[in-house]
PDB file of N, CA and C in Angstrom:
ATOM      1  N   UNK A   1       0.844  -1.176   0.000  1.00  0.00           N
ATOM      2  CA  UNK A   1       0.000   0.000   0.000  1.00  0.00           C
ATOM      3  C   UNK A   1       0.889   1.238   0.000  1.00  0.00           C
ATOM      4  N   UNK A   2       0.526   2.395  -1.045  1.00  0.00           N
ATOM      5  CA  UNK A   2       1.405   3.360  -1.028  1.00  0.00           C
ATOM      6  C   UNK A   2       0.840   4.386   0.371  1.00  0.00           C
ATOM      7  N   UNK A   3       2.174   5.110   0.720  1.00  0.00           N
ATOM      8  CA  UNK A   3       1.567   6.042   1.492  1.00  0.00           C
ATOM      9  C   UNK A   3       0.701   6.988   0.487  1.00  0.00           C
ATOM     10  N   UNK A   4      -0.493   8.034   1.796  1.00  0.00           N
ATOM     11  CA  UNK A   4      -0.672   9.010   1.112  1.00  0.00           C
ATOM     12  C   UNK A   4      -0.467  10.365   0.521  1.00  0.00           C
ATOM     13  N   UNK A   5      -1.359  10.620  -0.435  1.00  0.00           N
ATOM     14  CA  UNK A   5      -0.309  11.651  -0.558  1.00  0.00           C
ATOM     15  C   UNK A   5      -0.891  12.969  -0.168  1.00  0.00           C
ATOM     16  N   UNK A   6      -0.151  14.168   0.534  1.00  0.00           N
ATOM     17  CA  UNK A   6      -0.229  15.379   1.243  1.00  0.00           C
ATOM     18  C   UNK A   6      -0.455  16.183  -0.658  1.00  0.00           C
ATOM     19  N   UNK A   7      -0.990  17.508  -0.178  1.00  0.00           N
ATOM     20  CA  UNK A   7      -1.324  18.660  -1.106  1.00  0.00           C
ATOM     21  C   UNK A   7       0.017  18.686  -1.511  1.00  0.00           C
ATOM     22  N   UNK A   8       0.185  19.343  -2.607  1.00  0.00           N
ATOM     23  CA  UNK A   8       1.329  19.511  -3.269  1.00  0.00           C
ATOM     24  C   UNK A   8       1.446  21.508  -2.825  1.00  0.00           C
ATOM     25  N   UNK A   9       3.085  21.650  -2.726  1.00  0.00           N
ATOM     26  CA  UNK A   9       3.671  22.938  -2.111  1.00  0.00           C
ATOM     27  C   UNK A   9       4.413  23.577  -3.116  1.00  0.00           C
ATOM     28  N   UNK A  10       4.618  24.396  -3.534  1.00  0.00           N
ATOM     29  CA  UNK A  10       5.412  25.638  -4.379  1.00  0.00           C
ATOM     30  C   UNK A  10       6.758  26.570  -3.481  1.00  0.00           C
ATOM     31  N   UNK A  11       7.469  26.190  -4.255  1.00  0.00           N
ATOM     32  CA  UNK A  11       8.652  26.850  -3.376  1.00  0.00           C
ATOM     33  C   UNK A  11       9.450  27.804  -4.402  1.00  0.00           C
ATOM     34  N   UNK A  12       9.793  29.433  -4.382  1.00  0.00           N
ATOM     35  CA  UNK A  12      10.064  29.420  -4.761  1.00  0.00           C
ATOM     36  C   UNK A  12      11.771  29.996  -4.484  1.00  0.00           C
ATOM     37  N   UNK A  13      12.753  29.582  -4.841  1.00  0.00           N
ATOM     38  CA  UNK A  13      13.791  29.442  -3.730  1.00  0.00           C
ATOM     39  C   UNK A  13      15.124  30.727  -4.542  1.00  0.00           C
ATOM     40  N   UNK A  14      15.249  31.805  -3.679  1.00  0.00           N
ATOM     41  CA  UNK A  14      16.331  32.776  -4.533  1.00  0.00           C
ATOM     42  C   UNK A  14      17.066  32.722  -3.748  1.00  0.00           C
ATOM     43  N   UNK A  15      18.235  31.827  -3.187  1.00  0.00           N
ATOM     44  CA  UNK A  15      18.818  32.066  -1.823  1.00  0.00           C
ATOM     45  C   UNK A  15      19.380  30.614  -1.575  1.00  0.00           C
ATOM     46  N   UNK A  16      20.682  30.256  -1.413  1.00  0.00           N
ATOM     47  CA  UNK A  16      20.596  28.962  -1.798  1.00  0.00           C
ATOM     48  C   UNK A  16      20.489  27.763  -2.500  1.00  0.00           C
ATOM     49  N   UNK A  17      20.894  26.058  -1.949  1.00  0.00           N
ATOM     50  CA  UNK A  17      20.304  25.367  -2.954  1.00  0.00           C
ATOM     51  C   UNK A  17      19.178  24.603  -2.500  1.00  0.00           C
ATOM     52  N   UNK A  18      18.188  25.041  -2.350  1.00  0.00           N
ATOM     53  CA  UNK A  18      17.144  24.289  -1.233  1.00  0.00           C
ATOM     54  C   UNK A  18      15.486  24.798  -1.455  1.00  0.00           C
ATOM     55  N   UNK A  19      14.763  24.235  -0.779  1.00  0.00           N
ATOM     56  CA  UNK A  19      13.452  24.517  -0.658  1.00  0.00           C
ATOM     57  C   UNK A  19      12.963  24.019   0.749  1.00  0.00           C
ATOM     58  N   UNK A  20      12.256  25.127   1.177  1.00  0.00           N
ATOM     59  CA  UNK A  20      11.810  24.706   2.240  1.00  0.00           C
ATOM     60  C   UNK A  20      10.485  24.393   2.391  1.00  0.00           C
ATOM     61  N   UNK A  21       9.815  23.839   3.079  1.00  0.00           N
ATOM     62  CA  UNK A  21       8.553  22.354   3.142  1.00  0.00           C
ATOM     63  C   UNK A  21       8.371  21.973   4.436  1.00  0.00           C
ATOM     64  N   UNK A  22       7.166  22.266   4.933  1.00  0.00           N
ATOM     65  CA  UNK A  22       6.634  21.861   6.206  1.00  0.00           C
ATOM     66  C   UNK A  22       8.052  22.430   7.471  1.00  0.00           C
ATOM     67  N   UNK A  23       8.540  23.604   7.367  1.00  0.00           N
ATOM     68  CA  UNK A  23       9.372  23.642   8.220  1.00  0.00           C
ATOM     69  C   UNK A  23      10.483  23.696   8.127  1.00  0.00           C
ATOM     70  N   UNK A  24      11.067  23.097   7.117  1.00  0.00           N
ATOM     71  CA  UNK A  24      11.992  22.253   7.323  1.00  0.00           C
ATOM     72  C   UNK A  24      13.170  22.713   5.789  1.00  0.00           C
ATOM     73  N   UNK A  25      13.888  22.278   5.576  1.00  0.00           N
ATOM     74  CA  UNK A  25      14.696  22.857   4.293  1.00  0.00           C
ATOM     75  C   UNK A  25      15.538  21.464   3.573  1.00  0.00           C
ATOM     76  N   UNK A  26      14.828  21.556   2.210  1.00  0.00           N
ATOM     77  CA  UNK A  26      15.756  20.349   1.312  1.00  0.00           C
ATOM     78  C   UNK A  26      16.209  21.219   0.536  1.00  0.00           C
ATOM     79  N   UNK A  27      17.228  19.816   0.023  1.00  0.00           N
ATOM     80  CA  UNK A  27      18.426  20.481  -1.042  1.00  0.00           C
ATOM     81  C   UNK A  27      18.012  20.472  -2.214  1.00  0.00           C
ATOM     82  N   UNK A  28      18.005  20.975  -3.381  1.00  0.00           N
ATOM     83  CA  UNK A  28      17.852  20.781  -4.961  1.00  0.00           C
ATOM     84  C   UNK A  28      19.307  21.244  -5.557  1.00  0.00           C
ATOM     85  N   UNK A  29      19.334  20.707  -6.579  1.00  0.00           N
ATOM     86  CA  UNK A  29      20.460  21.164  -7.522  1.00  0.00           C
ATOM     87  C   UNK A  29      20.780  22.372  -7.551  1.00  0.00           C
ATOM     88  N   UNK A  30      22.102  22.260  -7.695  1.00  0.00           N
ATOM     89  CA  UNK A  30      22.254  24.137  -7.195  1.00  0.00           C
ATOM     90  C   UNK A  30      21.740  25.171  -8.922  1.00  0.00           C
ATOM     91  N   UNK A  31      21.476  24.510 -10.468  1.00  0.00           N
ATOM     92  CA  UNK A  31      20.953  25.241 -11.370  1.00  0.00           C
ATOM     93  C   UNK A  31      19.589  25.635 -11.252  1.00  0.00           C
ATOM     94  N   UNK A  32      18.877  25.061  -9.894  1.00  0.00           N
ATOM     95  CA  UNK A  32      17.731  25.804  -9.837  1.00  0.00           C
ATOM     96  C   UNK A  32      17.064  26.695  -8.672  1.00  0.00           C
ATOM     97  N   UNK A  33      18.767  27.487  -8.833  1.00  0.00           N
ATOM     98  CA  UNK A  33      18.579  28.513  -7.180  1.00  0.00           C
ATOM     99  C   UNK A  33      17.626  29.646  -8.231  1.00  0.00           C
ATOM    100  N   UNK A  34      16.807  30.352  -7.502  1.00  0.00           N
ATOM    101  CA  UNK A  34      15.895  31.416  -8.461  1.00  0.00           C
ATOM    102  C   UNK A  34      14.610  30.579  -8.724  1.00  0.00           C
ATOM    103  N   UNK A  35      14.749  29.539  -9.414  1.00  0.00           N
ATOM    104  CA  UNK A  35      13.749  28.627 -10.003  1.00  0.00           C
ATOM    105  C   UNK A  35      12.281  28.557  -9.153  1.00  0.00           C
ATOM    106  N   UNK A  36      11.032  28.475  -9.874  1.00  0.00           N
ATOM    107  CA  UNK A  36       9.871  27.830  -8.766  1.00  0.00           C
ATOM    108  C   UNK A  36      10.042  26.346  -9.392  1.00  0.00           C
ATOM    109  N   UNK A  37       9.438  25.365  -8.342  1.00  0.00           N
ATOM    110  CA  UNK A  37       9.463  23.932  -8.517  1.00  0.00           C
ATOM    111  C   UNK A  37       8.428  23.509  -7.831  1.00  0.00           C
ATOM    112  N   UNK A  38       7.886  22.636  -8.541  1.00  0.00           N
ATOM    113  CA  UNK A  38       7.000  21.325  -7.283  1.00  0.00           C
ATOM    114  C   UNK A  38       7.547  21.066  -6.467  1.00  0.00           C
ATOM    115  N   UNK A  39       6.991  20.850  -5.441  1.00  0.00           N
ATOM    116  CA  UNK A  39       7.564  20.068  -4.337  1.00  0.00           C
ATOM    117  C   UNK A  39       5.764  19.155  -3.778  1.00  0.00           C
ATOM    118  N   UNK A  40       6.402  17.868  -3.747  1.00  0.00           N
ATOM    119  CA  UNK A  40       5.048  16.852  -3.475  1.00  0.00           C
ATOM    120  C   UNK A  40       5.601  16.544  -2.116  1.00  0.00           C
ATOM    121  N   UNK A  41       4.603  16.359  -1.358  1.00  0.00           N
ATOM    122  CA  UNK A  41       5.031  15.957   0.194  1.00  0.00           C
ATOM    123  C   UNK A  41       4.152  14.271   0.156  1.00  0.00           C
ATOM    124  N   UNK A  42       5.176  13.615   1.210  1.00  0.00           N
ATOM    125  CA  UNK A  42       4.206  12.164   0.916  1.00  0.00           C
ATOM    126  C   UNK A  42       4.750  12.007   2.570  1.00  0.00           C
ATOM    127  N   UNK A  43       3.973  10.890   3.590  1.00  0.00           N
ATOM    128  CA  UNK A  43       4.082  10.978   4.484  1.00  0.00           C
ATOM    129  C   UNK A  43       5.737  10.517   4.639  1.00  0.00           C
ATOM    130  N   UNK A  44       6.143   9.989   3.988  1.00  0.00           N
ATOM    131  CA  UNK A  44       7.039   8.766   3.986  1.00  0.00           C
ATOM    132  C   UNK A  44       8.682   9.936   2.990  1.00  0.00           C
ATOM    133  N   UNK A  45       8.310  10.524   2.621  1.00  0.00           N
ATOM    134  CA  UNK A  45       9.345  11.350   1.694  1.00  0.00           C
ATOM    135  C   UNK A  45       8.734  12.784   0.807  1.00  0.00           C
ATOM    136  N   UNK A  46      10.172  13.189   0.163  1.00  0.00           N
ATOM    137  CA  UNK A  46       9.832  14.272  -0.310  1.00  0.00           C
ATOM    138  C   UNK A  46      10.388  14.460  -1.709  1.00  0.00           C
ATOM    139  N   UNK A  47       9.688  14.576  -2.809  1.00  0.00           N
ATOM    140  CA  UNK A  47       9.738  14.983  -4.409  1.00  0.00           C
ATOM    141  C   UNK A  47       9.972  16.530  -5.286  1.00  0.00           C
ATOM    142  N   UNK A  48      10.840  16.862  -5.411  1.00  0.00           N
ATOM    143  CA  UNK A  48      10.821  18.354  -6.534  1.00  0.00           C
ATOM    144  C   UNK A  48      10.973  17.998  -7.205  1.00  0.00           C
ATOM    145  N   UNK A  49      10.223  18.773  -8.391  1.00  0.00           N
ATOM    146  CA  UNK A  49      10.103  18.572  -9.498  1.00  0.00           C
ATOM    147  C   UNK A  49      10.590  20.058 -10.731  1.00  0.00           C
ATOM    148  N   UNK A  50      11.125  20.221 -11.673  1.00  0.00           N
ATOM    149  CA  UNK A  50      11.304  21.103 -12.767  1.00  0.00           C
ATOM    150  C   UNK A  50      10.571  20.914 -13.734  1.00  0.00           C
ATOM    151  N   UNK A  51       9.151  21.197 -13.821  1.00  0.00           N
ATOM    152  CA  UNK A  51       7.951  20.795 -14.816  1.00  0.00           C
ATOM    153  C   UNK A  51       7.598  19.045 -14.480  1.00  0.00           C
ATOM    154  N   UNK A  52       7.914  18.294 -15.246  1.00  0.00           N
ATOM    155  CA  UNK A  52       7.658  17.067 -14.865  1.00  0.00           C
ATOM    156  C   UNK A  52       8.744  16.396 -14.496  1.00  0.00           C
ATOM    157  N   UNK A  53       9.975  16.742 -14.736  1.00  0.00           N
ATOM    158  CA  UNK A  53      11.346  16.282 -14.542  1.00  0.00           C
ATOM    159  C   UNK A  53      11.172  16.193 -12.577  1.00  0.00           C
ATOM    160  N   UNK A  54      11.900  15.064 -12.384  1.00  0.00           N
ATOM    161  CA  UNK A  54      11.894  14.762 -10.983  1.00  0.00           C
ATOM    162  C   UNK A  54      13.968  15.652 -10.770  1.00  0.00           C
ATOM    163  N   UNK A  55      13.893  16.218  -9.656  1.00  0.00           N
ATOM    164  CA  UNK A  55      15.477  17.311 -10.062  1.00  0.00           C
ATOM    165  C   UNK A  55      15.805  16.475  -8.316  1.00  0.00           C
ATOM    166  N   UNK A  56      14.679  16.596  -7.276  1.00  0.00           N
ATOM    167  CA  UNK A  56      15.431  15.951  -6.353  1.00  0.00           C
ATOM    168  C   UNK A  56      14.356  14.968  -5.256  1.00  0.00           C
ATOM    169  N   UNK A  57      14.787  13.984  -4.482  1.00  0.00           N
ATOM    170  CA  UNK A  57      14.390  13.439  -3.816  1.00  0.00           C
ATOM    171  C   UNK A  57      14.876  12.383  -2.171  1.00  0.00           C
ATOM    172  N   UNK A  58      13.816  13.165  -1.516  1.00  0.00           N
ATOM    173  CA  UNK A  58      14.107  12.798  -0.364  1.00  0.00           C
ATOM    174  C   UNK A  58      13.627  12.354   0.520  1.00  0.00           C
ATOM    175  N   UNK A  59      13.861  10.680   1.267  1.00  0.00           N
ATOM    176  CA  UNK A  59      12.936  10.013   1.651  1.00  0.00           C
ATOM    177  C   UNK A  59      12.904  10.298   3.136  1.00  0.00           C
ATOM    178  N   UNK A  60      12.032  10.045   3.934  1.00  0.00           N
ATOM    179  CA  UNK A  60      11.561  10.365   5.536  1.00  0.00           C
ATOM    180  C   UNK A  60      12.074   9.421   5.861  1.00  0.00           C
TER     181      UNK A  60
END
């Protein structure tokens, strides 16, 4: 059974290589400092995205 999945969050990050999410601060590739990205929250981990491209991921 997959976990579920939380609302999806918008980050948009000029400062750094990161996004911050529920608190807390992940890393993304440093070519998308400036950038907005998805960010999907799941109970279990965490997904950014660059349009549909998955750029980083990080599990709980």
């Amino acid at each position: 059974m997959s976990a579920p999945r939380l609302p999806t969050r918008r980050s948009n990050e000029s400062r750094g290589t990161g996004c911050d999410a529920d608190e807390s601060r992940y890393s993304v590739p440093a070519r998308f400092i400036g950038h907005k990205v998805r960010v999907v929250l799941r109970s279990t981990e965490l997904i950014a995205y660059d349009g549909r491209v998955e750029i980083a991921f990080h599990p709980g």
